[in-house]
C-alpha atoms as a PDB file:
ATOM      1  CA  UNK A   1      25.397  -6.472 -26.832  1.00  0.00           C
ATOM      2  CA  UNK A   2      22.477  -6.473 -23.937  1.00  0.00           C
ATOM      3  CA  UNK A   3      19.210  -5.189 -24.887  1.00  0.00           C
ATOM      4  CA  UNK A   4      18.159  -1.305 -24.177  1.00  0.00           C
ATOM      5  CA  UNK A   5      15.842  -0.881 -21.328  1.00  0.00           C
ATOM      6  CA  UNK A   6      13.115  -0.363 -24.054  1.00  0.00           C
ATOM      7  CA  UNK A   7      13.773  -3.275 -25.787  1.00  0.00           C
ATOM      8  CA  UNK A   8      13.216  -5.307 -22.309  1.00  0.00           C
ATOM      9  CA  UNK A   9       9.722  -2.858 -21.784  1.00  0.00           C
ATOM     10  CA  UNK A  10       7.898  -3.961 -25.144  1.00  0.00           C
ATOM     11  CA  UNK A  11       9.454  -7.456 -24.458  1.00  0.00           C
ATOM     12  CA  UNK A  12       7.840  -7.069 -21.240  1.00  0.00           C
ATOM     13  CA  UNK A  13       4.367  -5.053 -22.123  1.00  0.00           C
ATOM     14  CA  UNK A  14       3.807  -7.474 -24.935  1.00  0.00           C
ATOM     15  CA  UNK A  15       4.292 -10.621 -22.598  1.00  0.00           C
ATOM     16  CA  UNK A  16       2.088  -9.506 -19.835  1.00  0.00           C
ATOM     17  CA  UNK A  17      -0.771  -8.210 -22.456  1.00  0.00           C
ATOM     18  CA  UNK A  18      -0.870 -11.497 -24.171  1.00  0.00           C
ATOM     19  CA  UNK A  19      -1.510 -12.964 -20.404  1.00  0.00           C
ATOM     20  CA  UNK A  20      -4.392 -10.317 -20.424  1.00  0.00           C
ATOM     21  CA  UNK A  21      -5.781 -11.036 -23.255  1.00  0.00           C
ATOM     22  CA  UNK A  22      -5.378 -15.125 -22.277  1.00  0.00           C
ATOM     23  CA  UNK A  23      -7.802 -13.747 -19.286  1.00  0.00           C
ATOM     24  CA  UNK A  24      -5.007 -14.377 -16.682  1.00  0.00           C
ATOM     25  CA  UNK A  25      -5.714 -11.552 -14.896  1.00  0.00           C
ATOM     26  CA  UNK A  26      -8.911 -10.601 -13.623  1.00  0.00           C
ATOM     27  CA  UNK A  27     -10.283  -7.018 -12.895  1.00  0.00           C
ATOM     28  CA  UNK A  28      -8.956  -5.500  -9.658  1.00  0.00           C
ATOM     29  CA  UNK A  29      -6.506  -8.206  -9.043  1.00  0.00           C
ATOM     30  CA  UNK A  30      -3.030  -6.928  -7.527  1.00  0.00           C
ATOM     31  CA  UNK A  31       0.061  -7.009  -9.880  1.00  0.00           C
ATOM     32  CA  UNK A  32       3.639  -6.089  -7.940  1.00  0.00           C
ATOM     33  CA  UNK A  33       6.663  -4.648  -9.896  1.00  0.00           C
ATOM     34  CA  UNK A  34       9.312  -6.529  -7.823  1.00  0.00           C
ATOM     35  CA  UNK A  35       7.672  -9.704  -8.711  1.00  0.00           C
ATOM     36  CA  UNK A  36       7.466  -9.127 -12.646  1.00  0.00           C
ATOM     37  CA  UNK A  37      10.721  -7.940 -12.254  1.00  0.00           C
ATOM     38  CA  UNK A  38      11.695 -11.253 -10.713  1.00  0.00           C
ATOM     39  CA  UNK A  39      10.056 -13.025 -13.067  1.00  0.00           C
ATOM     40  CA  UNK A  40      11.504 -11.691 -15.776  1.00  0.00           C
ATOM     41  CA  UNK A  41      15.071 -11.700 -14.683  1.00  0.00           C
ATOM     42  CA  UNK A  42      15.433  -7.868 -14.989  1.00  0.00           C
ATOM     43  CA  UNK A  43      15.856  -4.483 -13.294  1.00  0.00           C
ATOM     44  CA  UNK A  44      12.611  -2.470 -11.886  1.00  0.00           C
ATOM     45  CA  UNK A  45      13.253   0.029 -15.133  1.00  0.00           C
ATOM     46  CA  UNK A  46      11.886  -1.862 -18.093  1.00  0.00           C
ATOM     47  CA  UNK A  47       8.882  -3.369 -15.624  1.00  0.00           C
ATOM     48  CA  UNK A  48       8.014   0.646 -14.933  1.00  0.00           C
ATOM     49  CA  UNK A  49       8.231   1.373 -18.796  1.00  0.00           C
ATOM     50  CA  UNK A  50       6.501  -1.838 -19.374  1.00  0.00           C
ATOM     51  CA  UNK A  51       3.337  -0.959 -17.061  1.00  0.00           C
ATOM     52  CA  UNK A  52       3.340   2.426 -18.504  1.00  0.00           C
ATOM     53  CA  UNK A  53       2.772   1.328 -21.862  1.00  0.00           C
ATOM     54  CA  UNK A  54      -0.301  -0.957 -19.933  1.00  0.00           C
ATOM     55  CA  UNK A  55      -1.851   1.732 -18.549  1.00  0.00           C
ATOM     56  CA  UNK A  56      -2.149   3.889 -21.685  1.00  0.00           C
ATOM     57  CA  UNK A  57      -3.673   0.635 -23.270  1.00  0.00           C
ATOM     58  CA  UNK A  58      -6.044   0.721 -20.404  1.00  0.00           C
ATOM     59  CA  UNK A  59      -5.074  -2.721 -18.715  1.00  0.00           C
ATOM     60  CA  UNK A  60      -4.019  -1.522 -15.543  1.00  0.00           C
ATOM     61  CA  UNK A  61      -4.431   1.310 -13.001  1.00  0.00           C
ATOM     62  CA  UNK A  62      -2.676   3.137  -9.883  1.00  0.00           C
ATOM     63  CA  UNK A  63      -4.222   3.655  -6.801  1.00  0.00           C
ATOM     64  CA  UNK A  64      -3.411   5.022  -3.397  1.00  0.00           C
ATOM     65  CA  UNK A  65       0.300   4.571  -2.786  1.00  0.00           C
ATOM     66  CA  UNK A  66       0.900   3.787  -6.195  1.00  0.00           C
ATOM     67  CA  UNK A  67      -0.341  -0.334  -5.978  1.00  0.00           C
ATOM     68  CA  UNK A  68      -0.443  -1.310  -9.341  1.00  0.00           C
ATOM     69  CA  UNK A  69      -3.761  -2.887 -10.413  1.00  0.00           C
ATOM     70  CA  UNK A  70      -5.666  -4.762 -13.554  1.00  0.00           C
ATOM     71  CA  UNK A  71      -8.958  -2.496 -14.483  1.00  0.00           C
ATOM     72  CA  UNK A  72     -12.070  -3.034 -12.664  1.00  0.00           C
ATOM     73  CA  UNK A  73     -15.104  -1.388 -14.994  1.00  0.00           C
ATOM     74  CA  UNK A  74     -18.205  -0.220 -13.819  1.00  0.00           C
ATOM     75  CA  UNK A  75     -21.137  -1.661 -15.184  1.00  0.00           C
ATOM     76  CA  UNK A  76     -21.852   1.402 -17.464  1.00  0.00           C
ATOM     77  CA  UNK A  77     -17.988   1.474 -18.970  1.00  0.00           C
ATOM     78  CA  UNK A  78     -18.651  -2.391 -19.607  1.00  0.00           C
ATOM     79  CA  UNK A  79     -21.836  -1.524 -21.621  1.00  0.00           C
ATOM     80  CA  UNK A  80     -19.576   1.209 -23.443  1.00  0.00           C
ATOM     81  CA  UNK A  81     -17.198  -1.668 -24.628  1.00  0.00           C
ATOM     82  CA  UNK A  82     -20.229  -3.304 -25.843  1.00  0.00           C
ATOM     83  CA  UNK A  83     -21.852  -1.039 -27.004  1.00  0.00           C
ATOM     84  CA  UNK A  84     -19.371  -0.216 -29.602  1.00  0.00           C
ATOM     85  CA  UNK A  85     -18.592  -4.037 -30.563  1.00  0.00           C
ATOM     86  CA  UNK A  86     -22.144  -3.819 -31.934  1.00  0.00           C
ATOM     87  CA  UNK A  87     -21.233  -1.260 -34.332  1.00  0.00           C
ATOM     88  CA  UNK A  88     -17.864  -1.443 -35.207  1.00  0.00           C
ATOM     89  CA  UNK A  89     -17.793  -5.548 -35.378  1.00  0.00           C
ATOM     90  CA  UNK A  90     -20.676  -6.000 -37.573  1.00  0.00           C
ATOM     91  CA  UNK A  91     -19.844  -3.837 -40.406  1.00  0.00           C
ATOM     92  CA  UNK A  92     -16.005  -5.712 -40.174  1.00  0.00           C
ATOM     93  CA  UNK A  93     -18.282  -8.731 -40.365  1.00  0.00           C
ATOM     94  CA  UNK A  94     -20.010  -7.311 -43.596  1.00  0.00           C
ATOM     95  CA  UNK A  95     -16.785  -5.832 -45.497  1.00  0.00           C
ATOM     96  CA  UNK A  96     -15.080  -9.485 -45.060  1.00  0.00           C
ATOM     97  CA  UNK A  97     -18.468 -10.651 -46.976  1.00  0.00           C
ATOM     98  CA  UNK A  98     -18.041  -8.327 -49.616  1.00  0.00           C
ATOM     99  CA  UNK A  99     -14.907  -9.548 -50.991  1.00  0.00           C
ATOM    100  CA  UNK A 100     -14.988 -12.931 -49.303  1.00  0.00           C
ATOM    101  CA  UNK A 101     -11.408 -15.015 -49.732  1.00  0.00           C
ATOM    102  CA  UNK A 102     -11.665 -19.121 -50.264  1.00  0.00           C
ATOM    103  CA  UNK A 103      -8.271 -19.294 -48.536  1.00  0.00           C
ATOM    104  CA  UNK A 104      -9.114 -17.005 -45.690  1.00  0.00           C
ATOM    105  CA  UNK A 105     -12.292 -18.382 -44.625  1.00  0.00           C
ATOM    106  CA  UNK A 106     -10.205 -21.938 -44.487  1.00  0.00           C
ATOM    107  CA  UNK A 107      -7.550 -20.501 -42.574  1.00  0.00           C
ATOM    108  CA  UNK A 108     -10.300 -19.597 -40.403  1.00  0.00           C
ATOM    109  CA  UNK A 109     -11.889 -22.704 -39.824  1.00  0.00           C
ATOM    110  CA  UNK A 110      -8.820 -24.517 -38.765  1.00  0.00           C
ATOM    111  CA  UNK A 111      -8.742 -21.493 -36.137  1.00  0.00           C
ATOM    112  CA  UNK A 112     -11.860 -22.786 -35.280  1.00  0.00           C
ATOM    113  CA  UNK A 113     -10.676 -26.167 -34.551  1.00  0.00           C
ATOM    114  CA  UNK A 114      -7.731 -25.175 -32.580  1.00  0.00           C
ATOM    115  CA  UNK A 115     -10.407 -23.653 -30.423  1.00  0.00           C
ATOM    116  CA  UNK A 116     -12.345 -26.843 -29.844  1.00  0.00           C
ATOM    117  CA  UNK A 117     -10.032 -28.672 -28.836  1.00  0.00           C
ATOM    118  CA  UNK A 118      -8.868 -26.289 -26.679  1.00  0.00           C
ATOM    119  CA  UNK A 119     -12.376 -26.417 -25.165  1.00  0.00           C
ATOM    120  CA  UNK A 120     -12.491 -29.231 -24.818  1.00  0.00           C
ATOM    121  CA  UNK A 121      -8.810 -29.836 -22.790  1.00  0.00           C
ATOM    122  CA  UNK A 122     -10.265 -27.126 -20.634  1.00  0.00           C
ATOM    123  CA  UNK A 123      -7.757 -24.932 -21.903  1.00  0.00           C
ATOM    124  CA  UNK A 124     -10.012 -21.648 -21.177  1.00  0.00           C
ATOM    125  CA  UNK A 125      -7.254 -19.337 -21.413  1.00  0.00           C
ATOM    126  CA  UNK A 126      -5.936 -20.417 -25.186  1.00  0.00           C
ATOM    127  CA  UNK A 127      -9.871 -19.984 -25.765  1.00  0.00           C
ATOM    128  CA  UNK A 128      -9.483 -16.374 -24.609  1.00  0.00           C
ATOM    129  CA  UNK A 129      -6.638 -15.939 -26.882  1.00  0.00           C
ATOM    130  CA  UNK A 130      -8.287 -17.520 -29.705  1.00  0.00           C
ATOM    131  CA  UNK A 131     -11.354 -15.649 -29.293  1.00  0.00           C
ATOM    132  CA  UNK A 132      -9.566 -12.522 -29.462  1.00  0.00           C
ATOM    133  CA  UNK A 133      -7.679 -13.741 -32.367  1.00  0.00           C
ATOM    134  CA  UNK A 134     -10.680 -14.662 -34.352  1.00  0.00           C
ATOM    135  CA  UNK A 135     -12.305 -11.162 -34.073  1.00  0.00           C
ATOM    136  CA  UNK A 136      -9.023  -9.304 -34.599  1.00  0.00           C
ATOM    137  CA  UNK A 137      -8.289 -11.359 -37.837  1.00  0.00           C
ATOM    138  CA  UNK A 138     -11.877 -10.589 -39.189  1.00  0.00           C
ATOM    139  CA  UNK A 139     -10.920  -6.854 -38.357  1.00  0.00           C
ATOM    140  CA  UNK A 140      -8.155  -6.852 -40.049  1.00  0.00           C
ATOM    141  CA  UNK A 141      -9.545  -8.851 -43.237  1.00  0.00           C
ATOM    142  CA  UNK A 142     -12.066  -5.539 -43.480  1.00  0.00           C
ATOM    143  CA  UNK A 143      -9.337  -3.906 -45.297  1.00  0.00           C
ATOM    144  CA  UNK A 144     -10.155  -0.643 -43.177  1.00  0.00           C
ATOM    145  CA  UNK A 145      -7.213  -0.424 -41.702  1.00  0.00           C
ATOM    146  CA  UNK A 146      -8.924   2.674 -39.203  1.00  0.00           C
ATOM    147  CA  UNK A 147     -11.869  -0.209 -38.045  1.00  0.00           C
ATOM    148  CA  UNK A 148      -9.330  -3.016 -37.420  1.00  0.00           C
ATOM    149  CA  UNK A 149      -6.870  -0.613 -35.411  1.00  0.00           C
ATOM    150  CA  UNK A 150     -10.219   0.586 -33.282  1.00  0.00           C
ATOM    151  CA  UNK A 151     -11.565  -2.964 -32.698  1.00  0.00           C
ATOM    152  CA  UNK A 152      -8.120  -3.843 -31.601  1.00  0.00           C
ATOM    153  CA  UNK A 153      -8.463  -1.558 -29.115  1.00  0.00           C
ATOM    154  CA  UNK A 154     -11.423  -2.811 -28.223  1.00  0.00           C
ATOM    155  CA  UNK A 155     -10.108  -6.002 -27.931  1.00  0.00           C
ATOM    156  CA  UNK A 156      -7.793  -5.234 -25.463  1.00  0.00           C
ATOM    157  CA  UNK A 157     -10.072  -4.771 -22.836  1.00  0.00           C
ATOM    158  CA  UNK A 158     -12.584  -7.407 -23.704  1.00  0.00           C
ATOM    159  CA  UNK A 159     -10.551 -10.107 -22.383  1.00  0.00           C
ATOM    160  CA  UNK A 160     -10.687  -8.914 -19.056  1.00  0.00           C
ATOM    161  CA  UNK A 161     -14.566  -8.632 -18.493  1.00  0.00           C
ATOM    162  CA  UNK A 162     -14.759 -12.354 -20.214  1.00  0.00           C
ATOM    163  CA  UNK A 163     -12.060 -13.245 -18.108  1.00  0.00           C
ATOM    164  CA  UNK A 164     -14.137 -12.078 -15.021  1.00  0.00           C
ATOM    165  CA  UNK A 165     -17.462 -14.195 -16.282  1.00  0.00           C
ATOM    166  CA  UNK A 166     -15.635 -17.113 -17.311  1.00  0.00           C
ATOM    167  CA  UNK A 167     -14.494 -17.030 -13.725  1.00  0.00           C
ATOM    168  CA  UNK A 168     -18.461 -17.152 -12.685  1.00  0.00           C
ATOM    169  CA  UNK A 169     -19.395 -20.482 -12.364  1.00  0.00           C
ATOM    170  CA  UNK A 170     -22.936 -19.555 -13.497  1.00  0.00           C
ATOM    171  CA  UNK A 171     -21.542 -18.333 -16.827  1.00  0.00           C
ATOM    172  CA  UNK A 172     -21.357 -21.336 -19.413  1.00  0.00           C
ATOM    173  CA  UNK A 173     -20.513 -19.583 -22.909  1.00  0.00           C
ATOM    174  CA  UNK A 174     -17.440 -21.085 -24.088  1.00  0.00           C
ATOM    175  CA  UNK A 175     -19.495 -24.188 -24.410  1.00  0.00           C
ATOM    176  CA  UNK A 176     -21.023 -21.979 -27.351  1.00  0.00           C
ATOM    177  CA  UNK A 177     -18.390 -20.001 -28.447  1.00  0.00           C
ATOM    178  CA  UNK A 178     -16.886 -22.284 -31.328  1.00  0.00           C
ATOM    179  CA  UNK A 179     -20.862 -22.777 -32.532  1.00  0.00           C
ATOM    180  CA  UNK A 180     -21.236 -18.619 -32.441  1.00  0.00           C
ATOM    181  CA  UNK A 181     -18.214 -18.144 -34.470  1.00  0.00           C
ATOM    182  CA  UNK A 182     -18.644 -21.012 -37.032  1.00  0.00           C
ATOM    183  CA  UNK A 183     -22.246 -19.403 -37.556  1.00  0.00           C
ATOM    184  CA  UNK A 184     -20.910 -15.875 -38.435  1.00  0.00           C
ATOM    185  CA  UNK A 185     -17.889 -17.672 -40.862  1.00  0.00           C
ATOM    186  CA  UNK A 186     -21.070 -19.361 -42.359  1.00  0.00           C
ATOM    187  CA  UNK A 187     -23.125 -16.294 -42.243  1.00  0.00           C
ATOM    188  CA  UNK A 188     -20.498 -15.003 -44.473  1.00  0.00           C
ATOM    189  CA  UNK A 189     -20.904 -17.123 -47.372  1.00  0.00           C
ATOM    190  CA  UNK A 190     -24.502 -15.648 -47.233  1.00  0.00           C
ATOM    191  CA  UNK A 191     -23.735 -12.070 -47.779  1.00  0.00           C
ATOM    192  CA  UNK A 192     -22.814  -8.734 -46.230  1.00  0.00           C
ATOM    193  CA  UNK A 193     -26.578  -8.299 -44.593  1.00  0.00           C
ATOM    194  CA  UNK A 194     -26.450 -11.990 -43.043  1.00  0.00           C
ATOM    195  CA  UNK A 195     -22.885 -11.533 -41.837  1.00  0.00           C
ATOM    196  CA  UNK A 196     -23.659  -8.099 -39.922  1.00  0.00           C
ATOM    197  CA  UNK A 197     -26.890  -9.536 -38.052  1.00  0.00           C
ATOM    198  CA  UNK A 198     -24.778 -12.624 -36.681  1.00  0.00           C
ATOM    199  CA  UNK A 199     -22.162 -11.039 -35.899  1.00  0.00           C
ATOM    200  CA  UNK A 200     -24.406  -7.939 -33.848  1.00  0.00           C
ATOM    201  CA  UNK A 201     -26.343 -11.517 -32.540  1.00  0.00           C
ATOM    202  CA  UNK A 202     -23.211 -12.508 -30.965  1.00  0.00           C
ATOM    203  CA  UNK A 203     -21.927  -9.253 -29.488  1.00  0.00           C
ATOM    204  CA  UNK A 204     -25.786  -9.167 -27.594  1.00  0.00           C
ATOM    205  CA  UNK A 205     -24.963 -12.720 -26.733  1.00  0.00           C
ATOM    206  CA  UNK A 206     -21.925 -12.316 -25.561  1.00  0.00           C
ATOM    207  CA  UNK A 207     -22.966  -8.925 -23.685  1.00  0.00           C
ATOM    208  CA  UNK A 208     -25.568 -10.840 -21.625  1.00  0.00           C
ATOM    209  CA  UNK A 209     -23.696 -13.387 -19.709  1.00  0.00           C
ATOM    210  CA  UNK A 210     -20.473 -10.646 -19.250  1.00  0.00           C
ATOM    211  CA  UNK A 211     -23.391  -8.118 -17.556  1.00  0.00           C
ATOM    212  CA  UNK A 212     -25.174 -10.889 -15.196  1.00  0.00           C
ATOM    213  CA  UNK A 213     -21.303 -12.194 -14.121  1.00  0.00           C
ATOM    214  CA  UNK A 214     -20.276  -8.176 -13.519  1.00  0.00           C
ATOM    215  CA  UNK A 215     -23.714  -7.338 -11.695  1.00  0.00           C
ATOM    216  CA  UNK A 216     -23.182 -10.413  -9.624  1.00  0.00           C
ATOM    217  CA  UNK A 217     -19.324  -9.676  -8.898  1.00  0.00           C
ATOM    218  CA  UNK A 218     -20.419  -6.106  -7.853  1.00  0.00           C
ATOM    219  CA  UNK A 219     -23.243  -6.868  -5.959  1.00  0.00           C
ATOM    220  CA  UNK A 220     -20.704  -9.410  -3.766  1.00  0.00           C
ATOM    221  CA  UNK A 221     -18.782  -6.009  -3.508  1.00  0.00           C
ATOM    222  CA  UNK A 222     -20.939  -4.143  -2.279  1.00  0.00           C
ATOM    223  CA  UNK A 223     -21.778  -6.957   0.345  1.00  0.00           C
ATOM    224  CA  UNK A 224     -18.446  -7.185   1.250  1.00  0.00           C
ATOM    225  CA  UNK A 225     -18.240  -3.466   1.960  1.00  0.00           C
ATOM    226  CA  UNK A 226     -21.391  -3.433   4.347  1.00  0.00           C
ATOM    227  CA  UNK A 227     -20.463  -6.061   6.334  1.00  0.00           C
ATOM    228  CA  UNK A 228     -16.922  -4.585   7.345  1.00  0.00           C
END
């Protein structure tokens, strides 16, 4: 029995977010139906249904004559992201304290690993994924199932504005990624307090090199649209 058109669409939506959160895509590049639909061997329906299901998780947008695009955000919409990593993520970082698990926090550190070497193949998209995968899983440790489902969320779109300053040759921070994220699993073992403050340090961290690479990327923009 073939699969239902929905079937194919969540096949489909769940492939092309896990390339967004791998930072394949960057903000404002072109995607075209017919080619996903090519590519995945299918019928324009499910791609349609698929991209739907992207746009409501804020991945992708229409513009005039319906071209299908991934999300460019404005500088202030990128600060909004951040600015609510700072609170939600710290207090996930601070619940996981409170009821630290042994066997967790190992699980975690061989996630940790996985990243450096990644790193260091030059793999920068499995870093993406791992990234996101680290915060999620500390999310989801909280045990507030209402935080983890919001930082998910979140999560979905922070790919794409790292994905944009990874691109930036001037922005260096998965060199310091692994060391940011070890020092929050560490800052763990400390207590809730210790855990909250390095995980809010890395958020600000973070935030700094994705608003130089998105001030610089707009600024070329605007460049671009005086000289024509």
């Amino acid at each position: 029995m073939g699969q239902t058109h929905s079937t194919l669409a969540r096949q489909i939506h769940e492939s092309l977010r896990a390339r967004f959160v791998a930072g394949e895509y960057l903000p404002g590049v072109r995607l075209y139906e017919e080619k996903l639909a090519k590519e995945f061997d299918v019928s324009l329906t499910p791609v349609r249904e698929a991209v739907k299901l992207l746009e409501s998780d804020g991945l992708v947008v229409r513009k005039a004559h319906r071209a299908l695009f991934a999300r460019q955000f404005t500088l202030k919409e990128a600060q909004e992201v951040y600015d609510v990593r700072q609170i939600l993520e710290p207090h996930a970082a601070s619940l996981v304290a409170q009821q630290l698990d042994p066997q967790w926090l190992d699980s975690m550190k061989l996630l940790l690993q996985e990243q450096k070497q990644a790193l260091n193949a030059e793999e920068f998209g499995k870093v993406q994924t791992l990234t996101a995968t680290f915060h999620i899983r500390i999310a989801q440790k909280s045990d507030n199932h209402l935080l983890a489902s919001m930082i998910e969320r979140i999560w979905l779109m922070v790919p794409l504005l790292r994905a944009l300053a990874w691109y930036e040759s001037h922005y260096m921070r998965p060199v310091h990624v692994v060391d940011e994220h070890r020092a929050m699993l560490d800052g763990m073992l400390l207590g809730p307090e210790q855990a909250a403050q390095l995980a809010l340090n890395h958020v600000r961290t973070s935030w700094e090199g994705v608003k130089g690479a998105l001030e610089r990327a707009l600024g070329a923009s605007e460049s671009g649209r005086d000289s024509v």
